[in-house]
C-alpha atoms as a PDB file:
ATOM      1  CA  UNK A   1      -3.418  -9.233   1.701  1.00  0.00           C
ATOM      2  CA  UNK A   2      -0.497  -9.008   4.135  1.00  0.00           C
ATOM      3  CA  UNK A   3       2.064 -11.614   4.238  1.00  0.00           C
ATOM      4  CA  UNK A   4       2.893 -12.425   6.745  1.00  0.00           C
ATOM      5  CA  UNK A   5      -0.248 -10.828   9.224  1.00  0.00           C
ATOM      6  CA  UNK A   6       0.586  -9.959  12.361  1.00  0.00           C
ATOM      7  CA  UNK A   7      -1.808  -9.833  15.337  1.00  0.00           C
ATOM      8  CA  UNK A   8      -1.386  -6.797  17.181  1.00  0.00           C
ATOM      9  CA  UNK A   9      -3.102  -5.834  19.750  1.00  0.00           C
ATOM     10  CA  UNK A  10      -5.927  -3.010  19.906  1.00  0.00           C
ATOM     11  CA  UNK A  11      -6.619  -0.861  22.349  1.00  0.00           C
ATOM     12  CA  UNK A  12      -4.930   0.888  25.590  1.00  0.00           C
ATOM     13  CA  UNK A  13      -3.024   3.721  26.269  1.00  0.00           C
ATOM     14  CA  UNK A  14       0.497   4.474  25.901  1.00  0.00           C
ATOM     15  CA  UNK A  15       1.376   1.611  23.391  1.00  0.00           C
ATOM     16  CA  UNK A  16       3.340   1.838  20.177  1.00  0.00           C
ATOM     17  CA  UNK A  17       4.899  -0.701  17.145  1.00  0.00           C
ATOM     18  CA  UNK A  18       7.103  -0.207  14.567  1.00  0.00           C
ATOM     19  CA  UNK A  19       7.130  -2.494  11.669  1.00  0.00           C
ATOM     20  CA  UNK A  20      10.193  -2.454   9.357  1.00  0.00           C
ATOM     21  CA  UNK A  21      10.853  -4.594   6.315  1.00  0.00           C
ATOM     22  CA  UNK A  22      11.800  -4.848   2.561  1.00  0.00           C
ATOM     23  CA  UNK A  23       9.749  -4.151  -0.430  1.00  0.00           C
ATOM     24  CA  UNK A  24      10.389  -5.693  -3.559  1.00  0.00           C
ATOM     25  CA  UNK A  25       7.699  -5.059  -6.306  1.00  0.00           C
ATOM     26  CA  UNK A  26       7.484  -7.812  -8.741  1.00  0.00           C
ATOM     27  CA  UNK A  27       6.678  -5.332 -12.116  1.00  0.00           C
ATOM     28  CA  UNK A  28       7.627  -2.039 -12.892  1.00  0.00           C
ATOM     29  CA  UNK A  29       4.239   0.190 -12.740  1.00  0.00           C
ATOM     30  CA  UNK A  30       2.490   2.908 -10.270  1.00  0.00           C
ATOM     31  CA  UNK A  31       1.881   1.591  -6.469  1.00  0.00           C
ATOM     32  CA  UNK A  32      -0.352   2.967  -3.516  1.00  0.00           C
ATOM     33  CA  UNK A  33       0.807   2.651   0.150  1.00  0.00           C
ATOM     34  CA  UNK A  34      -1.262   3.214   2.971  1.00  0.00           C
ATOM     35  CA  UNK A  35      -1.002   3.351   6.649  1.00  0.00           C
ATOM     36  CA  UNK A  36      -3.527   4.072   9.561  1.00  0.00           C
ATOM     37  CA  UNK A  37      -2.353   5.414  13.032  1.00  0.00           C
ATOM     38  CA  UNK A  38      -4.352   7.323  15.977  1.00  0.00           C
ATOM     39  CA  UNK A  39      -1.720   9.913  17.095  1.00  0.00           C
ATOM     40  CA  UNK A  40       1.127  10.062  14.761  1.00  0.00           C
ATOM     41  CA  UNK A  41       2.298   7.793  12.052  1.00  0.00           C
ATOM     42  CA  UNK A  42       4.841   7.433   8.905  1.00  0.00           C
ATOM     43  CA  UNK A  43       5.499   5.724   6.046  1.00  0.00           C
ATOM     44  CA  UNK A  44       9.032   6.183   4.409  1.00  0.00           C
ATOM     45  CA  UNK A  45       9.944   4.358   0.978  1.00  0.00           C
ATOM     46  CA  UNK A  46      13.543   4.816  -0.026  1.00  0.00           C
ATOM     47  CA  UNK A  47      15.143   3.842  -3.285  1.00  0.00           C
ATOM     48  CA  UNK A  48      17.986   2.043  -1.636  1.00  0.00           C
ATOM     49  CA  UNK A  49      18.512   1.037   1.587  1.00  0.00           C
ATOM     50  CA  UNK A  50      19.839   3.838   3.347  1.00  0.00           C
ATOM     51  CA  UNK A  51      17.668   5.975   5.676  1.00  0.00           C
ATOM     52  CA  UNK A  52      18.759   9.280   3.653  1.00  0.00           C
ATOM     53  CA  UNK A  53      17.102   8.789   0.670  1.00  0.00           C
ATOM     54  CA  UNK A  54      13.745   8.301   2.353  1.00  0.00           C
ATOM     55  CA  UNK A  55      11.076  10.459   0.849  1.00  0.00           C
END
């Protein structure tokens, strides 16, 4: 479930999005993150909210 979803759109060359945002996990506990991408792709998580402690 995504909240909210966004409709991207599919397809084409040359074409790229980048999605930022805030998590905020409602429990303590373990958490899986996945992304798909067709050339290159990351996901960074960071304990705070600067860039240098991404991981």
């Amino acid at each position: 479930m995504c909240s909210p979803c966004w409709n991207l759109p599919r397809g084409g060359n040359d074409y790229g999005v980048r999605i930022r945002g805030y998590l905020l996990p409602p429990v303590d506990g373990d958490y899986r993150f996945w992304i798909a991408a067709d050339d290159r792709g990351a996901l960074f998580l960071s304990t705070d909210e600067t860039p240098d402690e991404r991981s």
